[in-house]
Protein backbone atom coordinates (compact mmCIF):
# COMPACT_ATOMS: atom_id res chain seq x y z
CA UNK A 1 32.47 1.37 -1.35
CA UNK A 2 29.68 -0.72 0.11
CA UNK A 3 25.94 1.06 0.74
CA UNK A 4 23.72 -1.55 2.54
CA UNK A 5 20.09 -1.48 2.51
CA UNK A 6 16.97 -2.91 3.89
CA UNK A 7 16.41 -6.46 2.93
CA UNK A 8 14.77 -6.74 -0.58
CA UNK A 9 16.08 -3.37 -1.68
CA UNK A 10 19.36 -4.53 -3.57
CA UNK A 11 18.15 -4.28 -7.17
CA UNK A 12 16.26 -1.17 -6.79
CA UNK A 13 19.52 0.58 -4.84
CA UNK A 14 21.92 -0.93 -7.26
CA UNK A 15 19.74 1.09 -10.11
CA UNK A 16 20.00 4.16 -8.04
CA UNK A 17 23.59 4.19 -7.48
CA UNK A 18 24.22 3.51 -11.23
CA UNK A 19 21.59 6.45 -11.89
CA UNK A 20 23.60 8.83 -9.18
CA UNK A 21 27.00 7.69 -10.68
CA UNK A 22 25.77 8.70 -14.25
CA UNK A 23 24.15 12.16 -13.05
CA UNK A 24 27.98 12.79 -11.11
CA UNK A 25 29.37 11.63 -14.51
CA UNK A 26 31.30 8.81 -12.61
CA UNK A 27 31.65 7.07 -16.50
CA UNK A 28 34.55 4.83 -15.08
CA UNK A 29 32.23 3.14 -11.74
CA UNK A 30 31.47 -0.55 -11.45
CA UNK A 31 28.05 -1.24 -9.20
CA UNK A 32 27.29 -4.73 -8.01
CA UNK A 33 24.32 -6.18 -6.09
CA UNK A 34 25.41 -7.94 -3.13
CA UNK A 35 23.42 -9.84 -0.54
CA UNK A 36 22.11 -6.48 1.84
CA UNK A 37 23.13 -3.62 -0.07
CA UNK A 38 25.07 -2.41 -3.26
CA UNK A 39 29.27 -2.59 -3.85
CA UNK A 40 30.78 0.43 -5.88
CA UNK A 41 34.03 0.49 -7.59
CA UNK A 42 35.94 3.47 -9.10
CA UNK A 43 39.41 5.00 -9.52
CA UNK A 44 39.83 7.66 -6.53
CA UNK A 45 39.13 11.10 -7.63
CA UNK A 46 35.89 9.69 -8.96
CA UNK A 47 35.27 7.60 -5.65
CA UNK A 48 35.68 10.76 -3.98
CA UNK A 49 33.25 12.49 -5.29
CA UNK A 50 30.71 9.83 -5.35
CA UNK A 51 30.71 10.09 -1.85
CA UNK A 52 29.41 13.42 -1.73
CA UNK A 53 27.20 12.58 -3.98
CA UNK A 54 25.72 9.39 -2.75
CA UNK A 55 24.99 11.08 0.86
CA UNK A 56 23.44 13.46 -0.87
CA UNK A 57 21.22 12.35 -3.44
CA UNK A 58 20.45 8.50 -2.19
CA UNK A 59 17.06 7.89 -0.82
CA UNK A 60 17.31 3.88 -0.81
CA UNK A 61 20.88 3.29 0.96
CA UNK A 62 21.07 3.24 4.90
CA UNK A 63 24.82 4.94 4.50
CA UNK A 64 28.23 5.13 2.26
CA UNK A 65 30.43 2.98 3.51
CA UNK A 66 34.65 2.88 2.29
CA UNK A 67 36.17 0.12 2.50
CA UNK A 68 39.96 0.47 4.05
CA UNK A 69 41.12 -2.40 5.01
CA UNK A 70 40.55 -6.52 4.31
CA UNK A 71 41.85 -9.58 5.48
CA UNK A 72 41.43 -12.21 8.37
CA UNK A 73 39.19 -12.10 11.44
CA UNK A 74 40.03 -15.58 13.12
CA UNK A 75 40.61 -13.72 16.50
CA UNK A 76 41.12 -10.44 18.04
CA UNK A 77 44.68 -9.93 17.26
CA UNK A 78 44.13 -10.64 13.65
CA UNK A 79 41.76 -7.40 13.89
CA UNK A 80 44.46 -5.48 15.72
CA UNK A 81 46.78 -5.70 13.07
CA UNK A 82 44.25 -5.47 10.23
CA UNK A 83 43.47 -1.98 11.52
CA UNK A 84 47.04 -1.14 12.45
CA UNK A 85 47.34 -1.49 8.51
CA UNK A 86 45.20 1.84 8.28
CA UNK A 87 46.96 5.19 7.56
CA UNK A 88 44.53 6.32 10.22
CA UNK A 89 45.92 9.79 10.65
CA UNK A 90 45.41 10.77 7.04
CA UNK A 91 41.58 10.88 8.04
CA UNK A 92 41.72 11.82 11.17
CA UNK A 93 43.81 14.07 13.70
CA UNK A 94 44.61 13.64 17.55
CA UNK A 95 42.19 16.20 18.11
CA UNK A 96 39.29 14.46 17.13
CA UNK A 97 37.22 11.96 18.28
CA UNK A 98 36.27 8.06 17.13
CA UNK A 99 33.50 5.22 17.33
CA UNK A 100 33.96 1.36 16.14
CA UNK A 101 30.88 -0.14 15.55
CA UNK A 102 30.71 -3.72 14.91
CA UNK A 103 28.08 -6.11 12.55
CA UNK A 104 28.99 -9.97 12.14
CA UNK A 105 27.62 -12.91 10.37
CA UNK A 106 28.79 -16.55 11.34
CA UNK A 107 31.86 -14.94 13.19
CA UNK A 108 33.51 -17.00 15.44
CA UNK A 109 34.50 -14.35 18.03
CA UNK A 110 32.77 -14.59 21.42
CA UNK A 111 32.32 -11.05 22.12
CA UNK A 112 31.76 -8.33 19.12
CA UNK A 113 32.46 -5.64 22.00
CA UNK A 114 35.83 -7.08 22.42
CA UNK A 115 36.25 -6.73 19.02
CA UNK A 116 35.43 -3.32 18.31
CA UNK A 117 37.91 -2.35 21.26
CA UNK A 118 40.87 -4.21 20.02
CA UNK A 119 40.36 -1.90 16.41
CA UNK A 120 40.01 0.74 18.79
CA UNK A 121 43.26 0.14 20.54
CA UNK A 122 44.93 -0.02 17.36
CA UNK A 123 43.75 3.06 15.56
CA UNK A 124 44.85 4.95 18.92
CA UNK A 125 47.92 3.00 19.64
CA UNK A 126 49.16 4.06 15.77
CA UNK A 127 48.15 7.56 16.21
CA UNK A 128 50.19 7.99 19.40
CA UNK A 129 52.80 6.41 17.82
CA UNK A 130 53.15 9.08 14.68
CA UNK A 131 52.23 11.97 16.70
CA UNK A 132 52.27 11.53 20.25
CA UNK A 133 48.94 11.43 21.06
CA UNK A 134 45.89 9.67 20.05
CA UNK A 135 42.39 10.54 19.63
CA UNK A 136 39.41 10.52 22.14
CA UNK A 137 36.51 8.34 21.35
CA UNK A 138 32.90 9.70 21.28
CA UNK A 139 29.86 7.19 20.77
CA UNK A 140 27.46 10.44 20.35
CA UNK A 141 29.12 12.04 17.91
CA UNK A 142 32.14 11.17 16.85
CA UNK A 143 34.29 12.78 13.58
CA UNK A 144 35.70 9.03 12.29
CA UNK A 145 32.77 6.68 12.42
CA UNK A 146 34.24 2.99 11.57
CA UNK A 147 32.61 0.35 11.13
CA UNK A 148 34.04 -3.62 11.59
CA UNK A 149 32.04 -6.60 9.61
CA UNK A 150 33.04 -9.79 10.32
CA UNK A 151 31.45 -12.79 8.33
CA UNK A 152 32.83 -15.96 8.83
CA UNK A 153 36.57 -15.31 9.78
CA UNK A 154 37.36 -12.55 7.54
CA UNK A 155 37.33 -8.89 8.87
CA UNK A 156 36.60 -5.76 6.68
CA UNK A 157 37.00 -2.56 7.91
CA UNK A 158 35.00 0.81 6.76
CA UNK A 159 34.95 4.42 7.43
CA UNK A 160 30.80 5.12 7.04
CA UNK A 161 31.35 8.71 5.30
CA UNK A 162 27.59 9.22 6.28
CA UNK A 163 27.74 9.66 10.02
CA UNK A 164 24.29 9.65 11.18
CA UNK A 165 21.82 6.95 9.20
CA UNK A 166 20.86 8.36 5.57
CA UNK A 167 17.10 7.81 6.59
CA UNK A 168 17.62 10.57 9.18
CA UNK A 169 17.14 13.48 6.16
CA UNK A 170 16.97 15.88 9.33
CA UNK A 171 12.94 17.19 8.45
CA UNK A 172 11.95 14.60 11.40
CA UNK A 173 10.53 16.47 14.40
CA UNK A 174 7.76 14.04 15.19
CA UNK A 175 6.82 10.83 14.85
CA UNK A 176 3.91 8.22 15.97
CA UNK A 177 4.42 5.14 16.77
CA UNK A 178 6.56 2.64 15.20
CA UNK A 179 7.38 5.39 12.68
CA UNK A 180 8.44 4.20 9.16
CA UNK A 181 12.10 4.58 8.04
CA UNK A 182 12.40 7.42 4.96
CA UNK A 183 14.99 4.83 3.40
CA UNK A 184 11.59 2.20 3.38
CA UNK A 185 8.88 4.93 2.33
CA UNK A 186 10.98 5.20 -0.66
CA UNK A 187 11.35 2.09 -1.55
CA UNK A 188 7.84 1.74 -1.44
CA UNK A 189 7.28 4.48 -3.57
CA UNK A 190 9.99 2.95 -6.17
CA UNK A 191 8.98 -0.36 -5.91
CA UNK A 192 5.41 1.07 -6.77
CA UNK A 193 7.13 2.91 -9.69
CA UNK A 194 5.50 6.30 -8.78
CA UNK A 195 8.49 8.80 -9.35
CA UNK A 196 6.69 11.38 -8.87
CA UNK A 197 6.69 12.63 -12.60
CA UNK A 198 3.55 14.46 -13.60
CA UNK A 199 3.06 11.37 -15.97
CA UNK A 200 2.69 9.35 -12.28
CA UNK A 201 -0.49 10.55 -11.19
CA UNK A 202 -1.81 11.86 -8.02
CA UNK A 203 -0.47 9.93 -4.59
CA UNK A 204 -2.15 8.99 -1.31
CA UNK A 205 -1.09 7.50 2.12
CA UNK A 206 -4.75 7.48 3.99
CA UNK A 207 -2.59 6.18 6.92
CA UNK A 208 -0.38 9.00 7.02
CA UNK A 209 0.75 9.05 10.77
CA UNK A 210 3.47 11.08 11.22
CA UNK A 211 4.06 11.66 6.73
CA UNK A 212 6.88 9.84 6.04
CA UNK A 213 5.32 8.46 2.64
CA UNK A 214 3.80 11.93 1.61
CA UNK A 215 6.87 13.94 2.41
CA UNK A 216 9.09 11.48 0.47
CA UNK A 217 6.80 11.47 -2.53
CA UNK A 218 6.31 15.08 -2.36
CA UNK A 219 10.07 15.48 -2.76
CA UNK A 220 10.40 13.07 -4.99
CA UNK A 221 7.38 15.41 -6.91
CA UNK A 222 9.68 18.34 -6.23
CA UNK A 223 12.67 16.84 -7.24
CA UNK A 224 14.80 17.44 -4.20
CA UNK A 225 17.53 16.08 -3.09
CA UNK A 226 16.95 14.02 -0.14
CA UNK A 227 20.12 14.76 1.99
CA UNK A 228 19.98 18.49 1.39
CA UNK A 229 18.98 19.33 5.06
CA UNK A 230 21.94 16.92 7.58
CA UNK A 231 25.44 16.95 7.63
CA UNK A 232 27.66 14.03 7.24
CA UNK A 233 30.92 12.70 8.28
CA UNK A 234 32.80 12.76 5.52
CA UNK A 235 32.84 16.83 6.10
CA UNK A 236 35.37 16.71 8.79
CA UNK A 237 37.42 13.82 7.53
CA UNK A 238 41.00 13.97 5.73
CA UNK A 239 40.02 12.78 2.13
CA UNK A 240 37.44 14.94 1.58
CA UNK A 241 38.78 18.02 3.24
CA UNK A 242 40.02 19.62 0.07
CA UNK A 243 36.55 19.14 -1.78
CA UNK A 244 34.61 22.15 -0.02
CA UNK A 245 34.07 23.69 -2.92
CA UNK A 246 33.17 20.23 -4.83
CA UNK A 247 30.08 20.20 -1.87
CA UNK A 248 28.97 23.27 -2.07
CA UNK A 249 28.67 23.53 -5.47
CA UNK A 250 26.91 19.52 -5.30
CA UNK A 251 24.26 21.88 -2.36
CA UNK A 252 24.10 24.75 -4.45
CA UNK A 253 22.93 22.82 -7.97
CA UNK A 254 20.58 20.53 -5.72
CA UNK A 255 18.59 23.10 -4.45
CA UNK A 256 18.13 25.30 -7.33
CA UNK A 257 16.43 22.05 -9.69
CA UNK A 258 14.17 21.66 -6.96
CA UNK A 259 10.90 23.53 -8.89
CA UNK A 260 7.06 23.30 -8.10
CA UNK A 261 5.44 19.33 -7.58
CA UNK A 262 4.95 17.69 -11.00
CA UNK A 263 2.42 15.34 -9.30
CA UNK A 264 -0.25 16.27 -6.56
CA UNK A 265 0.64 14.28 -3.25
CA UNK A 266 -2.37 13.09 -0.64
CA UNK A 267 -2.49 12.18 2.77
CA UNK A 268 -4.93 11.61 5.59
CA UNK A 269 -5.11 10.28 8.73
CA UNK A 270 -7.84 9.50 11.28
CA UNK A 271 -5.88 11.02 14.07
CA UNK A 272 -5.53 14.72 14.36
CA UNK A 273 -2.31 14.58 16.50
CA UNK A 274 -0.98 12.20 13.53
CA UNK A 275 -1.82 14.92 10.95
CA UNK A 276 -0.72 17.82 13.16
CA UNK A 277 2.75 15.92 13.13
CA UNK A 278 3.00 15.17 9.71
CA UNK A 279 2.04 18.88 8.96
CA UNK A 280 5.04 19.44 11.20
CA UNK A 281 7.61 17.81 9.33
CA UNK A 282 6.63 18.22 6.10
CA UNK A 283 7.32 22.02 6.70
CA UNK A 284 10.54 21.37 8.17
CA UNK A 285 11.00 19.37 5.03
CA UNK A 286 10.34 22.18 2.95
CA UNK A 287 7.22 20.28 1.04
CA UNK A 288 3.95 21.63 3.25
CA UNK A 289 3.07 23.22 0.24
CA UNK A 290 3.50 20.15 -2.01
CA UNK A 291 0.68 18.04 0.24
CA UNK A 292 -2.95 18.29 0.77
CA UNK A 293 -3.40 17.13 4.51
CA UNK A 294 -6.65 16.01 6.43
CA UNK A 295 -8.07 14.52 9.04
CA UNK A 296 -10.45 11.49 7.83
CA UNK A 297 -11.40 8.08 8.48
CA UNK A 298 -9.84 5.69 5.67
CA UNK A 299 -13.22 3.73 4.86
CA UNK A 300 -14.95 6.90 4.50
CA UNK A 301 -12.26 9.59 2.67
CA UNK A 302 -13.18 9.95 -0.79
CA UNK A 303 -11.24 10.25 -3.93
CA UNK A 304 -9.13 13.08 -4.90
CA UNK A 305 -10.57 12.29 -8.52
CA UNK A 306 -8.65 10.93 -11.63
CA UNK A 307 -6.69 7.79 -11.53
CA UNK A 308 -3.89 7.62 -9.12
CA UNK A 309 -1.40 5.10 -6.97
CA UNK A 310 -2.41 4.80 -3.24
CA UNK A 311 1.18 4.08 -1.37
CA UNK A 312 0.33 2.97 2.83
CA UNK A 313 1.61 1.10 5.63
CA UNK A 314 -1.73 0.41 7.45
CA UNK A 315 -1.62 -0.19 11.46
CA UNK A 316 -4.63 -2.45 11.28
CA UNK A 317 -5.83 -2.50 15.00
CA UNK A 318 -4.27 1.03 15.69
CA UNK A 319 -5.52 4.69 15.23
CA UNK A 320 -8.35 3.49 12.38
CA UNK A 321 -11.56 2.91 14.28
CA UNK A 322 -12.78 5.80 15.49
CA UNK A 323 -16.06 6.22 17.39
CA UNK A 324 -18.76 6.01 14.99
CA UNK A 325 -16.43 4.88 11.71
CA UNK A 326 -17.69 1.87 9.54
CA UNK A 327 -14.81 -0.53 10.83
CA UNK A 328 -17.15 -3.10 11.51
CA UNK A 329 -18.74 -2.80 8.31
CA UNK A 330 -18.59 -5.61 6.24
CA UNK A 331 -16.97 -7.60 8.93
CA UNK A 332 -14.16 -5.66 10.02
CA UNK A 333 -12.28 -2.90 9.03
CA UNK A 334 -10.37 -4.33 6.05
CA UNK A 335 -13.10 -5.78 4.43
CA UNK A 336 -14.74 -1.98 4.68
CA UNK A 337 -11.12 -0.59 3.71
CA UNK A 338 -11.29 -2.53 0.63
CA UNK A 339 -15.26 -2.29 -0.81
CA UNK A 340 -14.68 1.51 -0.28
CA UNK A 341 -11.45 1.83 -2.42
CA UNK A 342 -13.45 -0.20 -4.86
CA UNK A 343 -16.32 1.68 -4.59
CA UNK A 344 -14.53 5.20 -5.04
CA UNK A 345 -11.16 4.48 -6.03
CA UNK A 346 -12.36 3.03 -9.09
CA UNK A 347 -9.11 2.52 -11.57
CA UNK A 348 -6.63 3.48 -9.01
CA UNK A 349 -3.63 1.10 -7.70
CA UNK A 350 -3.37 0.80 -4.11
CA UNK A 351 0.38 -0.76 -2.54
CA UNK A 352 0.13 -2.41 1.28
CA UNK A 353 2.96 -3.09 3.08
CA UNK A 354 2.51 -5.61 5.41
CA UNK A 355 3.86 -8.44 7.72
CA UNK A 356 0.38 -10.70 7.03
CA UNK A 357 0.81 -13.04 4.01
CA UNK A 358 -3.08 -13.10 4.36
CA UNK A 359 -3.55 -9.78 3.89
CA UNK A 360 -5.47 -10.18 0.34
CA UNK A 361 -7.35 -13.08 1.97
CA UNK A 362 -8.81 -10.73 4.72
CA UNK A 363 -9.21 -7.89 2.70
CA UNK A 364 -11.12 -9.89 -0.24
CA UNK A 365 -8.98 -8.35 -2.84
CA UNK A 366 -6.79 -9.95 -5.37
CA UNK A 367 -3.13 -9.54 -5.03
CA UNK A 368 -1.69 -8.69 -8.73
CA UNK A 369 1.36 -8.39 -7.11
CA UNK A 370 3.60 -9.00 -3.82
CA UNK A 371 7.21 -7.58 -3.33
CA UNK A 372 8.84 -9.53 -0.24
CA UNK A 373 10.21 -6.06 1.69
CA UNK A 374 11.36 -5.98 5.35
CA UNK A 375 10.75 -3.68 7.69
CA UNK A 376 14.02 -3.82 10.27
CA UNK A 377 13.18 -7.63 11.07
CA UNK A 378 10.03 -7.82 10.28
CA UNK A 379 9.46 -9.86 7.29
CA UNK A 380 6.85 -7.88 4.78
CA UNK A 381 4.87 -7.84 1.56
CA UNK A 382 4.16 -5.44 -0.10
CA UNK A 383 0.68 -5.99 -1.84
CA UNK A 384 -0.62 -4.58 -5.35
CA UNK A 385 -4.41 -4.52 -5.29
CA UNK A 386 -6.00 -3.20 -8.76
CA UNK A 387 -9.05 -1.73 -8.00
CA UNK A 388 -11.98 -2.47 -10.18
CA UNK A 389 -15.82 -1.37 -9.51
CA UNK A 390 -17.61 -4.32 -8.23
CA UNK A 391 -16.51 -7.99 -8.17
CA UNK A 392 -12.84 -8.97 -8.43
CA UNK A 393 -11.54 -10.01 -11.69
CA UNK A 394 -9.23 -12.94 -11.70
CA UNK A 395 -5.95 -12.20 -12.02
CA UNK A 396 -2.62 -14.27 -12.53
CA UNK A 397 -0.61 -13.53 -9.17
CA UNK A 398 3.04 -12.75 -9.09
CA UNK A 399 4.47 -14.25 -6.30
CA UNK A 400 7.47 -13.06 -4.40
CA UNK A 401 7.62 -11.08 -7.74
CA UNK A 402 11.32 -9.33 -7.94
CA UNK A 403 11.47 -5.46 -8.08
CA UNK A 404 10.74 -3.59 -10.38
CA UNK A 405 14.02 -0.77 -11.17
CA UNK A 406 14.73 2.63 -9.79
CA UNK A 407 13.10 5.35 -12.11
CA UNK A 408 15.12 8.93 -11.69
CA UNK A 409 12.08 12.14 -10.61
């Protein structure tokens, strides 16, 4: 299996999947970190059930990929016959329906839409062959998602078991703008090692916009399984048909570990049609109780008390200034942003994500830390500020500092 991730994910993901393989008791899986996501090994029964429980319990991987096929991708007909290779109708009947999607890196095909219909053709020209009729394809929702990689000029060929994306957990009603992917708020939250254990501490996003941070920390606080709430494709395909049982019983134990928040989760915004969203889908998540909401300017919201880990993706220039909030204070908002954590966020640890490298430079803070992260093709940091009363301390910066490992809630 392959499960690809956001750019600068790998290690953490490749510490998940070994922890998921351990909890499913997968003893004989090999995991690998590969440039853009994570490659699993294991002996069929167990890869089988791996799959259910990767969908299900992964909050880092964008989807479960299985390999099926290998070999040369010089030009279209070598994809034709790669996928001809398939024993297509053992995951798939007539009946239902198909997509090929296509990625490539240094491929020397001219058109990748070419290429997904020639594995097309031969998925439907074998499954007319065997049964007399072939399968309908369906780019909105189709029952055999594959997907076709070409890098260089080899070809692989997957079926994604996942279907939709994994960061679509199905809680999502609304969003703001530009709204952060679940599959990045957690890797946030791992990367700040907050695993929501009572041991963690209290959380905060103060730039909660439409919750994605707060609602995956506050499951992470309630221990729930992330992909609880979706379906997935693997549920109507021909390997996995026999394991009903194996899923619901994978649902069933999910749901009843999930127990009361270990940690206190935090989130504010200075836009009450942000909050009212987030309120929104954090009670379609099933965590409104699990996170105290509120409507407050970031440079003014005080402290929930205690020591705690502040986890945010600020839009600096959007939804933070509101009429009559210190923004200008200090001489702009960031410089405000940070003498008011310092001032009453005393001991906390606050984590930025952002695409300016001179973030700590125009927030006159002290980087302890920065975790190269991208956000879909935006190249990111994410920034550890300690945050001490008063002047800065010096500190020794990591740069580009690897991550740190995935730590189970």
């Amino acid at each position: 299996m392959f499960l690809p991730c956001a750019a600068g994910v790998e290690e953490m993901l490749a510490a998940e999947v070994a922890a998921i393989a351990s909890r499913a008791h997968a003893s004989r899986s090999e995991t690998a970190r590969e440039r853009g996501g994570v490659a699993l090994r294991a002996p069929a029964p167990e890869a089988a059930r791996l799959v259910l429980s990767l969908n299900l319990e992964s909050r880092l991987a964008q989807r479960v990929l299985w390999r099926v096929a290998e070999g040369g991708g010089r030009d279209e007909d070598d994809l034709y016959d790669l996928a001809r290779g398939v024993r297509w109708n053992e995951w798939i009947t007539p009946r239902q329906a198909l997509r090929v999607d296509v990625t490539a890196r240094h491929s020397p095909l001219r058109s990748l839409r070419f290429a997904g219909l020639r594995v097309k053709d031969a998925v439907c020209d074998l499954m007319r062959e065997r049964s007399g009729s072939r399968p309908d394809v369906s780019l909105d929702a189709p029952d055999l998602p594959i997907l076709l990689h070409l890098d260089g000029e080899s070809a692989t060929l997957y079926v994604d078991t996942s279907g939709e994306a994994l960061f679509k957990r199905g809680w999502r009603a609304r969003t703001g703008d530009a709204p952060l992917k679940e599959t990045l708020a957690a890797a946030l939250l791992a990367a700040a090692g907050w695993d929501g254990s009572e041991s963690a501490g209290p959380l905060l996003d103060p730039f909660c916009g439409a919750g994605t941070i707060a609602i995956e920390a506050a499951q992470l606080a309630r221990d729930m399984a992330p992909g609880a709430g979706r379906r997935f494709a693997f549920e109507k395909l021909g390997p996995f048909r026999g394991m009903g049982r194996d899923w619901l019983d994978l649902l069933a134990a999910a749901r009843d570990r999930a127990h009361a928040p270990s940690a206190p989760v935090f989130a504010s915004d200075v836009s009450r049609g942000a909050v009212a969203a987030a309120r929104e889908n954090a009670a379609r998540a099933g965590v409104d109780d699990a996170i105290e909401f509120a409507v407050a300017d970031a440079t003014a919201r005080p402290s929930p008390g205690g020591q705690g880990t502040i986890v945010t993706n600020p839009p600096f220039g959007e939804r933070i200034a509101p009429s009559g909030a210190r923004a200008g204070e200090g001489g702009g908002f960031a410089p405000a942003l940070a003498a008011h954590w310092k001032r009453d966020f005393a001991g906390w640890t606050a984590w930025v994500l952002s695409p300016d490298p001179k973030l700590p430079t125009t927030m006159r803070l002290e980087a302890s830390r920065r975790v190269p992260l991208w956000n879909g093709p935006i190249e990111c940091r994410l920034f550890r500020f300690e945050m001490v009363r008063g002047s800065n301390r010096r500190r020794r910066v990591a740069e580009d500092a690897p991550l740190g490992g995935w730590s189970e809630g």
